[in-house]
C-alpha atoms as a PDB file:
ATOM      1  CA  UNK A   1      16.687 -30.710  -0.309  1.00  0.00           C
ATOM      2  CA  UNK A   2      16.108 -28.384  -3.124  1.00  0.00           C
ATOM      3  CA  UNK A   3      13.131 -30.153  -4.447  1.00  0.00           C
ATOM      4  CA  UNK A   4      12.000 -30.429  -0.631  1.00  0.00           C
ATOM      5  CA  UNK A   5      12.354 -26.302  -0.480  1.00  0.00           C
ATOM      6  CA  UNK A   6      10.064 -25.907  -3.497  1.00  0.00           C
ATOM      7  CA  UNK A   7       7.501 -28.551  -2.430  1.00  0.00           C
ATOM      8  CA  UNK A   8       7.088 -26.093   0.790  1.00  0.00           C
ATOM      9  CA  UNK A   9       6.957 -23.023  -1.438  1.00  0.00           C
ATOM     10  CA  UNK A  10       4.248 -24.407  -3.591  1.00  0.00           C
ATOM     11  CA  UNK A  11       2.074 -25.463  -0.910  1.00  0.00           C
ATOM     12  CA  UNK A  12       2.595 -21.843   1.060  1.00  0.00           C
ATOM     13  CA  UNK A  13       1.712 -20.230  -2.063  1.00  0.00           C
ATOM     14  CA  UNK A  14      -1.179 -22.489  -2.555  1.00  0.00           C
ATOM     15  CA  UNK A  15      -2.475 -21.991   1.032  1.00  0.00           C
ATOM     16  CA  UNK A  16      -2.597 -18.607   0.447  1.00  0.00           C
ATOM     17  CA  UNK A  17      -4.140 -18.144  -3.329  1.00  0.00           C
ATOM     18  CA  UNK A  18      -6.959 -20.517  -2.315  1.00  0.00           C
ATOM     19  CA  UNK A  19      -8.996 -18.418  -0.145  1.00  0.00           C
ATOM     20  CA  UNK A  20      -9.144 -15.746  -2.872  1.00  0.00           C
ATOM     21  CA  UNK A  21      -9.708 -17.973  -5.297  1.00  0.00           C
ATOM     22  CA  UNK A  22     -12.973 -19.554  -3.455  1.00  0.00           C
ATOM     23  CA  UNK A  23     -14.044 -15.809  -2.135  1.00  0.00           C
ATOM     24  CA  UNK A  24     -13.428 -15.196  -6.581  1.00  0.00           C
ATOM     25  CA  UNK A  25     -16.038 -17.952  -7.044  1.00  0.00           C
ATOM     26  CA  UNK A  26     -18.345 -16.879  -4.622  1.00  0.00           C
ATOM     27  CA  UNK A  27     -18.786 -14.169  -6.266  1.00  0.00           C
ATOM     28  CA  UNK A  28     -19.927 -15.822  -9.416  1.00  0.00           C
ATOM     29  CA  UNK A  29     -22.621 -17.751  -7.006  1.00  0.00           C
ATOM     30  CA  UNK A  30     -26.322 -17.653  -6.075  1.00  0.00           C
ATOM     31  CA  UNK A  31     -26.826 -17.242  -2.273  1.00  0.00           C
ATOM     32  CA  UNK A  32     -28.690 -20.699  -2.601  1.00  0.00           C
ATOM     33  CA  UNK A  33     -25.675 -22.382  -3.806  1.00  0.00           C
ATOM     34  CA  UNK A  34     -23.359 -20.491  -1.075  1.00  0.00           C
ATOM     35  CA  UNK A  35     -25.316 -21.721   1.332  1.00  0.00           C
ATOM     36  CA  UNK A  36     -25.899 -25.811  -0.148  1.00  0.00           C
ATOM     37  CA  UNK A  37     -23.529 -27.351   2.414  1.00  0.00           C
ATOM     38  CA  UNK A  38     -20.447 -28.306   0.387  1.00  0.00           C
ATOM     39  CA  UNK A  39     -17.517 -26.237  -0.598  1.00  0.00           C
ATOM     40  CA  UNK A  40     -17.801 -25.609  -4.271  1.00  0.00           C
ATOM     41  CA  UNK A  41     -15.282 -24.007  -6.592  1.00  0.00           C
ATOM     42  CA  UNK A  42     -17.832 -23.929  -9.653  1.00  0.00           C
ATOM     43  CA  UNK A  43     -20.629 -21.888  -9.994  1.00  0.00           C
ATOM     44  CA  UNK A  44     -23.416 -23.224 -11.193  1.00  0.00           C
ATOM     45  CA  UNK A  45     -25.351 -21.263 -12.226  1.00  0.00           C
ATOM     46  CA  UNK A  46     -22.859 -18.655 -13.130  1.00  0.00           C
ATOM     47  CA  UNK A  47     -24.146 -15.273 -12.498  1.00  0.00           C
ATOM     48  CA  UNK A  48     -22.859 -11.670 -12.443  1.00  0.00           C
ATOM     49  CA  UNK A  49     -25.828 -10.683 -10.613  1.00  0.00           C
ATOM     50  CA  UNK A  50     -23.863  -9.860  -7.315  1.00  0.00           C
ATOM     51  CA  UNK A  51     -21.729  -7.262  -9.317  1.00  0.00           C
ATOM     52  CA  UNK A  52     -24.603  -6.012 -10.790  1.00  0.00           C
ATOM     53  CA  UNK A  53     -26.574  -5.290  -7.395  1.00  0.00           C
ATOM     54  CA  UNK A  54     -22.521  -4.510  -5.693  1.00  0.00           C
ATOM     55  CA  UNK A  55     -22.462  -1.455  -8.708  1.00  0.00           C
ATOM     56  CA  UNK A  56     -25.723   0.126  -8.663  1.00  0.00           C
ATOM     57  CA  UNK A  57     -26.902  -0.314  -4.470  1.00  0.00           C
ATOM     58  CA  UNK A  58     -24.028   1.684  -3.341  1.00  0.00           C
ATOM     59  CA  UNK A  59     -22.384   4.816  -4.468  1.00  0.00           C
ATOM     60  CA  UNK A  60     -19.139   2.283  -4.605  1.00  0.00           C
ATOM     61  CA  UNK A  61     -17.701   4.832  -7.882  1.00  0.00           C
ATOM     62  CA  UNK A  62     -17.339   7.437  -5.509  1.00  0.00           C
ATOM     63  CA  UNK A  63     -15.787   4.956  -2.484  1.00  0.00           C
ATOM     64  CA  UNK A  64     -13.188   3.691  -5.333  1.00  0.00           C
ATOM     65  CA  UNK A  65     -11.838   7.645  -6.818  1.00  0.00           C
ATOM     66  CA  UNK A  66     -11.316   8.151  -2.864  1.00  0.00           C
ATOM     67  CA  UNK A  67      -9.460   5.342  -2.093  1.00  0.00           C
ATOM     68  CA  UNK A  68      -7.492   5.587  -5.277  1.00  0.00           C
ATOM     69  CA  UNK A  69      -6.812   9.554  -4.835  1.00  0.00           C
ATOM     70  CA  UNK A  70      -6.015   8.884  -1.392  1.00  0.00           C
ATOM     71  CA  UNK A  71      -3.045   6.184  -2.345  1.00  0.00           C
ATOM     72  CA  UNK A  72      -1.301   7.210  -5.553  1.00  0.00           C
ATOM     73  CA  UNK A  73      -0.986  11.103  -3.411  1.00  0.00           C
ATOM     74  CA  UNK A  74       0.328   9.826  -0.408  1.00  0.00           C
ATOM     75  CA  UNK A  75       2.128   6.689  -2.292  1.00  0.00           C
ATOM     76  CA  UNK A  76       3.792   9.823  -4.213  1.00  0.00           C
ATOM     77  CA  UNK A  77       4.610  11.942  -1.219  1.00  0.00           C
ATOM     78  CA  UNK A  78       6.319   9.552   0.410  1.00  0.00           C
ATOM     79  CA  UNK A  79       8.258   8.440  -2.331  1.00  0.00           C
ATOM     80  CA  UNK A  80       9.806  11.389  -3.117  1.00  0.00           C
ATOM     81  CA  UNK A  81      10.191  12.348   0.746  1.00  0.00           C
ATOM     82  CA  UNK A  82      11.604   9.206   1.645  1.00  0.00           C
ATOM     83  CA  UNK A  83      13.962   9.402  -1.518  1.00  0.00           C
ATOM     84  CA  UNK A  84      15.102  13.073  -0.698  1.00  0.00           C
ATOM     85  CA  UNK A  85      15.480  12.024   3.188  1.00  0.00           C
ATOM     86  CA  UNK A  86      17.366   8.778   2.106  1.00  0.00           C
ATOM     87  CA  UNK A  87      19.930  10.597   0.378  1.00  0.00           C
ATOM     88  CA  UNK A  88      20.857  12.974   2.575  1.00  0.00           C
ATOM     89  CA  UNK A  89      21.023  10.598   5.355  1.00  0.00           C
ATOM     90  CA  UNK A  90      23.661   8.686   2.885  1.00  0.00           C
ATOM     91  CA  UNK A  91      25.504  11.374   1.417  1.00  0.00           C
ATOM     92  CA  UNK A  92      25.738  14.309   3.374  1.00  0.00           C
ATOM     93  CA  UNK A  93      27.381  15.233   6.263  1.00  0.00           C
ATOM     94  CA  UNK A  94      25.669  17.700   9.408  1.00  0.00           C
ATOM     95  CA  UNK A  95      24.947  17.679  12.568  1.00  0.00           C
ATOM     96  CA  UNK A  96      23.394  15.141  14.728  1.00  0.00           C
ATOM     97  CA  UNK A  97      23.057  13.444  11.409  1.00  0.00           C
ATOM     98  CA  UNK A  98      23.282  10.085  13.201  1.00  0.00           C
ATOM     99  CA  UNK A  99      20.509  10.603  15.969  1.00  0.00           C
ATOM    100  CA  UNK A 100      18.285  11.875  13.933  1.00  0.00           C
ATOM    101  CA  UNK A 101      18.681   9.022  11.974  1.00  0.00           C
ATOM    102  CA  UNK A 102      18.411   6.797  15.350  1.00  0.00           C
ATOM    103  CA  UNK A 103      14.796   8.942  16.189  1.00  0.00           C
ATOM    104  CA  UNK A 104      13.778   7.865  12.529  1.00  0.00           C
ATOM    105  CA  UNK A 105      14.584   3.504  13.380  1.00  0.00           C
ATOM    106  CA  UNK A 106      12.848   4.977  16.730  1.00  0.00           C
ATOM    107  CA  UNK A 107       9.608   5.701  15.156  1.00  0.00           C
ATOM    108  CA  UNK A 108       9.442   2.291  13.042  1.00  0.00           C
ATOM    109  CA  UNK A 109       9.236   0.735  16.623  1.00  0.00           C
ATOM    110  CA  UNK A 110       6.004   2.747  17.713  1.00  0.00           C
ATOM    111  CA  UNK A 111       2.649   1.368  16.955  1.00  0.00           C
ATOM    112  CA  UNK A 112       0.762   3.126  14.752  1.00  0.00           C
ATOM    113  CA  UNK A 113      -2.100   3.662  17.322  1.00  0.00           C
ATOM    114  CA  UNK A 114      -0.503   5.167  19.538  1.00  0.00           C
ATOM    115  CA  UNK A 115       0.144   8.527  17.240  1.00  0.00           C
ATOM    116  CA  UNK A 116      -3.953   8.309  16.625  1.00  0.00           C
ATOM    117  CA  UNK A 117      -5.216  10.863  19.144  1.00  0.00           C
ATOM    118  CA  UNK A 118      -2.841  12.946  18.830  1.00  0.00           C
ATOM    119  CA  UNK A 119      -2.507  12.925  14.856  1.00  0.00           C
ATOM    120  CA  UNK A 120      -6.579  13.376  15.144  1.00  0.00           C
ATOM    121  CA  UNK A 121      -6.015  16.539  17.389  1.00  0.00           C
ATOM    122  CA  UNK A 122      -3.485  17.711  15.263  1.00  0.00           C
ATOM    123  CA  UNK A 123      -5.860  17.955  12.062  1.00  0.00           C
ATOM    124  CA  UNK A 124      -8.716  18.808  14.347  1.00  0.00           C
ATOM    125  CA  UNK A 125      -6.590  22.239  14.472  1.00  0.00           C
ATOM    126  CA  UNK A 126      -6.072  22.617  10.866  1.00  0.00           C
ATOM    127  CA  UNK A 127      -9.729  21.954   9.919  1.00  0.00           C
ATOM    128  CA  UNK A 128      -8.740  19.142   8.061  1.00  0.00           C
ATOM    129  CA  UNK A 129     -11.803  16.857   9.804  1.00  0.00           C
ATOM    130  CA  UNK A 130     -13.283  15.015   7.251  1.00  0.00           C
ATOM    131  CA  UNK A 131     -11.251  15.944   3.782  1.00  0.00           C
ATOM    132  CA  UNK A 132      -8.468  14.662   2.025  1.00  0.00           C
ATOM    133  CA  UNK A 133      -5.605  16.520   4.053  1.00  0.00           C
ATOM    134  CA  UNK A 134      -6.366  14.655   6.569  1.00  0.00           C
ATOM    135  CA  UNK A 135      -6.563  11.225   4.705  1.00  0.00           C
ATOM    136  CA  UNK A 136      -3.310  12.000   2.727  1.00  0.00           C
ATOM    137  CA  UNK A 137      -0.863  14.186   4.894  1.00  0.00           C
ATOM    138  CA  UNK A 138      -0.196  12.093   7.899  1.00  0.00           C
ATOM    139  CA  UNK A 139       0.790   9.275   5.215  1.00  0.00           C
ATOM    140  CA  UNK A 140       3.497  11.105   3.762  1.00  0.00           C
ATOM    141  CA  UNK A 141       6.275  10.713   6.404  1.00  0.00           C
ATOM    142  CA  UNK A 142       7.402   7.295   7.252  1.00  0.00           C
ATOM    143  CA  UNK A 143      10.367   5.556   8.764  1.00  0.00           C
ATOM    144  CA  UNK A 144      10.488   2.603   6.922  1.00  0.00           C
ATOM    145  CA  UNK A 145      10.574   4.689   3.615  1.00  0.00           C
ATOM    146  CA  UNK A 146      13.583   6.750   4.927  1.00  0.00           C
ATOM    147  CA  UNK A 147      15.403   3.728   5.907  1.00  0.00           C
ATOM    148  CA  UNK A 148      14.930   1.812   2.715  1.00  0.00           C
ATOM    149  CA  UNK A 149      16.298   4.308   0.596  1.00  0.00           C
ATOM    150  CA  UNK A 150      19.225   5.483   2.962  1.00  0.00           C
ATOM    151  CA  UNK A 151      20.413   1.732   2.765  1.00  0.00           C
ATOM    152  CA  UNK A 152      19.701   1.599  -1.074  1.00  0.00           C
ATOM    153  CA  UNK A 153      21.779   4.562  -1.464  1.00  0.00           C
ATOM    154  CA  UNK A 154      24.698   3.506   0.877  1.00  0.00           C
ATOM    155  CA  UNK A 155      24.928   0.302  -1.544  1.00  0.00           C
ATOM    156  CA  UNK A 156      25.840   2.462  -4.019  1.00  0.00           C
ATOM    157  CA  UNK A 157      29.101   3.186  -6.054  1.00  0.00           C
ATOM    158  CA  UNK A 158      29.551   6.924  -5.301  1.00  0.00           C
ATOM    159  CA  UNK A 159      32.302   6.847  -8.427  1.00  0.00           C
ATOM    160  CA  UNK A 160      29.680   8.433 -10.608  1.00  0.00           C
ATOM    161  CA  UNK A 161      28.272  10.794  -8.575  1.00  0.00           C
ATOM    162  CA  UNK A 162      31.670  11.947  -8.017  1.00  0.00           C
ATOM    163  CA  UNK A 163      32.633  12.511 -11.738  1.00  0.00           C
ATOM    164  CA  UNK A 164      29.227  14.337 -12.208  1.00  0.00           C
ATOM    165  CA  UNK A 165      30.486  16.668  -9.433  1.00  0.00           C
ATOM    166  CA  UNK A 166      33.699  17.410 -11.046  1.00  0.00           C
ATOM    167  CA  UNK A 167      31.910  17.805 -14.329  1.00  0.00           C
ATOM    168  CA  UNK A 168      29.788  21.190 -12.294  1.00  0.00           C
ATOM    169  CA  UNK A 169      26.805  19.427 -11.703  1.00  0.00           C
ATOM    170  CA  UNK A 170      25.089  20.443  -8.486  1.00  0.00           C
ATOM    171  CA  UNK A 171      23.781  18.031  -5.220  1.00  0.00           C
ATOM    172  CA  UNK A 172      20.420  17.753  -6.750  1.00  0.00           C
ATOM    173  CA  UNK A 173      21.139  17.380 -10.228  1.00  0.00           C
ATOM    174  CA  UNK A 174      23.502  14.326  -9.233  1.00  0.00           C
ATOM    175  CA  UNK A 175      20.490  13.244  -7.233  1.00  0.00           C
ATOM    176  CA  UNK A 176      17.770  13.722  -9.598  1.00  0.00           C
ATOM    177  CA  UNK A 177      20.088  12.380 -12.522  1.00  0.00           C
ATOM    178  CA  UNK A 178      22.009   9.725 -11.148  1.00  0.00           C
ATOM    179  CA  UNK A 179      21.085   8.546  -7.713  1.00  0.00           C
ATOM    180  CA  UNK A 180      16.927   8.310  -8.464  1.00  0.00           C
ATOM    181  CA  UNK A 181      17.499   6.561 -11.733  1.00  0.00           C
ATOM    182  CA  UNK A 182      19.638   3.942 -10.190  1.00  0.00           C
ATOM    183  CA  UNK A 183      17.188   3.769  -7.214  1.00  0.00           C
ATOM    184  CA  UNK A 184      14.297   2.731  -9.414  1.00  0.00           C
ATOM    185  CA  UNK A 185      14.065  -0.927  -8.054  1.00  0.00           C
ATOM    186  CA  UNK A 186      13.549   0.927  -4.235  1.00  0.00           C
ATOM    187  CA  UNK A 187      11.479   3.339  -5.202  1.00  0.00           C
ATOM    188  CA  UNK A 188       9.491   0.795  -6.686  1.00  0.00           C
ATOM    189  CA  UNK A 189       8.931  -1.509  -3.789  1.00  0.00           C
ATOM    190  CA  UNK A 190       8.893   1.523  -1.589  1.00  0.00           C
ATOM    191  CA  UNK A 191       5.749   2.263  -3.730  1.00  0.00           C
ATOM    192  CA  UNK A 192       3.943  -0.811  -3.494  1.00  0.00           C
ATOM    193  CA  UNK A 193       4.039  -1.064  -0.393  1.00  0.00           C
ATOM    194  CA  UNK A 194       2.859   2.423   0.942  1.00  0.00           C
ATOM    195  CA  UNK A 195      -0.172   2.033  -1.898  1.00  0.00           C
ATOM    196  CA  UNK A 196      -1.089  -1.429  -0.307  1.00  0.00           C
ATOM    197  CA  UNK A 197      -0.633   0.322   3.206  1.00  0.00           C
ATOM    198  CA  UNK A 198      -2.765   3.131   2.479  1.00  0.00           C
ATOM    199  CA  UNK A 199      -5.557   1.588  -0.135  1.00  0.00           C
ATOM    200  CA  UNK A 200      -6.370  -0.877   2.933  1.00  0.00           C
ATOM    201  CA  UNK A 201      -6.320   1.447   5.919  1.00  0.00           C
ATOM    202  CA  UNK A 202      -9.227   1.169   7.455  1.00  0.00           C
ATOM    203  CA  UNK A 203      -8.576   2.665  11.129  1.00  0.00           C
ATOM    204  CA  UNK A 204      -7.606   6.206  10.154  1.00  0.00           C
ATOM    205  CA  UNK A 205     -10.226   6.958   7.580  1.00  0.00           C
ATOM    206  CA  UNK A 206     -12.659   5.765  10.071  1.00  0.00           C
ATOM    207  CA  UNK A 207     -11.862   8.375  13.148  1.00  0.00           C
ATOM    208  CA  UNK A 208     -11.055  11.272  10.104  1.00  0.00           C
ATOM    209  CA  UNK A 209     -14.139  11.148   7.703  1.00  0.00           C
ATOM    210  CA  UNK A 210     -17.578  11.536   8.841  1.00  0.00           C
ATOM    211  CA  UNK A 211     -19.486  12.350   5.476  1.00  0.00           C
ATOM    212  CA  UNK A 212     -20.317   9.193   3.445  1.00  0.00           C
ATOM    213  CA  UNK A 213     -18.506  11.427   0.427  1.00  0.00           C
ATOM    214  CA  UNK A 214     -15.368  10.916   1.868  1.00  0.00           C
ATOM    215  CA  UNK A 215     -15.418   7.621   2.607  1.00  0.00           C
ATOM    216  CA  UNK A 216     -12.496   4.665   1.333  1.00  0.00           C
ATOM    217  CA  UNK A 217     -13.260   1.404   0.170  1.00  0.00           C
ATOM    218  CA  UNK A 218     -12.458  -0.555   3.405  1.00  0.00           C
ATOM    219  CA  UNK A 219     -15.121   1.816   5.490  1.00  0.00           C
ATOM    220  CA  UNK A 220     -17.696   1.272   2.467  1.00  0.00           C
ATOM    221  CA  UNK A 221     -16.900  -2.322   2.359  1.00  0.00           C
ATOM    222  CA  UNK A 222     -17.528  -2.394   6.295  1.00  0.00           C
ATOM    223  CA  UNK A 223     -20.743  -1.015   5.996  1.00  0.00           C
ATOM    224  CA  UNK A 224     -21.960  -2.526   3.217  1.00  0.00           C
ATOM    225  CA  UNK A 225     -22.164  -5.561   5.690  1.00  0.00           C
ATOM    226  CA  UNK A 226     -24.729  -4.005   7.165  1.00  0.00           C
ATOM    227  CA  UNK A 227     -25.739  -4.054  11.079  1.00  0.00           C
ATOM    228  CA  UNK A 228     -26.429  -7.081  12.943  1.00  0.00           C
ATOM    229  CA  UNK A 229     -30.462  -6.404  12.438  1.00  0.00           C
ATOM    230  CA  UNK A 230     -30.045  -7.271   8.691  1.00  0.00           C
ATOM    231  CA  UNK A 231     -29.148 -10.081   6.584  1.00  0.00           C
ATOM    232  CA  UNK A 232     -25.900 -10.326   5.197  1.00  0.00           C
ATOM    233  CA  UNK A 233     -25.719 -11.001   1.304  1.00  0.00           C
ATOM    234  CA  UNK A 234     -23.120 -12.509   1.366  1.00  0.00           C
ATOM    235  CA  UNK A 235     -22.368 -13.343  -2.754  1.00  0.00           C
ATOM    236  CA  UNK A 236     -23.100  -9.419  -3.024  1.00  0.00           C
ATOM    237  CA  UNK A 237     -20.235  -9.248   0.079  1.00  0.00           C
ATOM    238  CA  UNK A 238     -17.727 -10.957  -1.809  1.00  0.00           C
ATOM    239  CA  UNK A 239     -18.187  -9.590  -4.630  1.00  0.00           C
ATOM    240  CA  UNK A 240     -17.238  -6.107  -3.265  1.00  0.00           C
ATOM    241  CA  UNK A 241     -14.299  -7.734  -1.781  1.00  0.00           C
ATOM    242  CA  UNK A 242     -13.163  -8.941  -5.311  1.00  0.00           C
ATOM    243  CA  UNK A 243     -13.545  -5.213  -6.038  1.00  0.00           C
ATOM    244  CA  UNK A 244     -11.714  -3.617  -3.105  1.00  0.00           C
ATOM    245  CA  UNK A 245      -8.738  -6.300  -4.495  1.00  0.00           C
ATOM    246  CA  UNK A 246      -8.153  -5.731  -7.790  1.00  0.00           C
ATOM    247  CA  UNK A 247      -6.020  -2.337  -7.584  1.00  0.00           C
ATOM    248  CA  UNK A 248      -4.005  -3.789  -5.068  1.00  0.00           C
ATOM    249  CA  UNK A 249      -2.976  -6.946  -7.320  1.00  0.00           C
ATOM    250  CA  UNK A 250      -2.585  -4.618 -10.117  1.00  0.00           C
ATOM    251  CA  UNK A 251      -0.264  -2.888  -8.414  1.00  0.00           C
ATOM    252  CA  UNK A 252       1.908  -6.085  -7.010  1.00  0.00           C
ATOM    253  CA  UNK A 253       2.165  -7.418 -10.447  1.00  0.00           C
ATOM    254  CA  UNK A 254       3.299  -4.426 -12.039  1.00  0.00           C
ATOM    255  CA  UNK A 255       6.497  -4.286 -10.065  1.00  0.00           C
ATOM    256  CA  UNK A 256       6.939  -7.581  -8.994  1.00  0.00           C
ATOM    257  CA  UNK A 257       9.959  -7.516 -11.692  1.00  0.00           C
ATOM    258  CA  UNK A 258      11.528  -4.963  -9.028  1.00  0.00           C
ATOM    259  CA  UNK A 259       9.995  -6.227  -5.735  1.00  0.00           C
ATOM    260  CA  UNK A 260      11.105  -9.846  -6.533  1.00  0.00           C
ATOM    261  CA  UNK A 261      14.375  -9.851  -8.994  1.00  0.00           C
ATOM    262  CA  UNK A 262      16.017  -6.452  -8.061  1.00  0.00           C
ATOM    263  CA  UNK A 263      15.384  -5.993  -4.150  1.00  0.00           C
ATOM    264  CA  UNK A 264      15.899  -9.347  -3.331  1.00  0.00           C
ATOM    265  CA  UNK A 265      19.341  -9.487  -5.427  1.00  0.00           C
ATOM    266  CA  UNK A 266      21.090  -7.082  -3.329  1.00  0.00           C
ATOM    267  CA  UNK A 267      21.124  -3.574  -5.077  1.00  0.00           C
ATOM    268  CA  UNK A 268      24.153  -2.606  -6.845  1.00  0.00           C
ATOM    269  CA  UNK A 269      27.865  -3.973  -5.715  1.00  0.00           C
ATOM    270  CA  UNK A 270      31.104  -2.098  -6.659  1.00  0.00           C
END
């Protein structure tokens, strides 16, 4: 049964490495040999021409600082937010603590496009049309975030926290010097997972920005397509994608050791 369980793992990781593996190798390819007929994982001929044409046809430099400003700030924000939310949801004691906490679970059930218009209205007022407020800011608060870290917190030991009390240390300093330090495999996966949420947002940028300037990968990538009138390159296409990818694998595998090993294990036990 064992053996059985990792047969099925193998083939689900499989099924889902292989199409970015073939879009990789497409890259690499000719539109000639895209188009031959047969699925091909070898390019031949191998060419970097498509990353060549991908660099210098589009301002893509510009596209790449935006989306990567855009998701370390708001991956940031919401870390410490969340973390400082999480806490005092854990630790403290006031009032309505617990539906407030219920309005917060509340939120996680609302689809996202429902807060749209009235998140676009909202930085309509400000005058934050079309500039990185309004890419950044709304990304900052999230449910899921406060959640995670209240449970990581509630998992743990309060014995030290307690001693560094007694020994005159304040709320925050036991927060900033014991809680966050043993909250580094949440904070972690609470990181990768709002930079992979905001690096491929593609909805919000799109009703916020109207200069090319301010534009994110995923828009750039959209209209790099081009409009129905025009032919698609498509080895050009996927090499872009291969582009837009890269920071978000970087990312994964960075703190997989966390996202994998530490999250999955439980947190820490008395």
């Amino acid at each position: 049964m064992k053996k059985f369980g990792y047969v099925i793992l193998i083939l689900g990781a499989i099924s889902m490495l292989l199409p970015f593996i073939y879009m990789l190798c497409l890259s690499f390819m000719t539109d000639k040999q895209i188009f031959a007929g047969n699925i091909s994982f070898l390019p031949t001929p191998f060419t970097v021409d498509n990353y060549k044409y991908v660099l210098t046809s589009s301002d893509i430099f510009r596209y790449f600082f935006n989306s990567m400003f855009v998701a370390i700030a708001t991956t940031i924000g919401q870390v410490i937010i969340s973390a400082m939310a999480g806490y005092a949801f854990a630790r403290f004691k006031f009032k309505y603590k617990e539906f407030l906490f219920v309005l917060i679970l509340v939120s996680m059930m609302i689809p996202p496009q429902v807060n749209i218009v009235p998140l676009f209205f909202i930085m309509k007022q400000f005058h934050w049309i079309d500039t990185y407020q309004a890419l950044i800011v709304p990304g900052l608060f999230g449910g899921f975030g406060v959640f995670l870290m209240r449970q990581w917190f509630k998992s743990m030991p309060e014995d030290m926290e307690s001693s560094a009390k007694i020994d005159g240390c304040g709320s925050f300093e036991v927060f900033y010097k014991i809680a966050l330090p043993l909250a580094v495999p949440a904070l972690a996966t609470l990181a990768i997972f709002t930079f992979i949420t905001t690096w491929n947002s593609f909805m919000w940028p799109l009703i916020v920005t109207n200069s090319d300037a301010m534009r994110t990968l995923p828009l750039a990538l959209a209209n790099f397509k081009g409009s129905f009138r025009e032919v698609t390159d498509w080895g050009a296409l996927t090499a872009y994608s291969v582009i837009c990818s890269i920071p978000v694998i970087a990312v994964f595998l960075a703190g997989r050791k966390y996202f994998i090993n530490d999250i999955l294990s439980g947190g820490i036990k008395e």
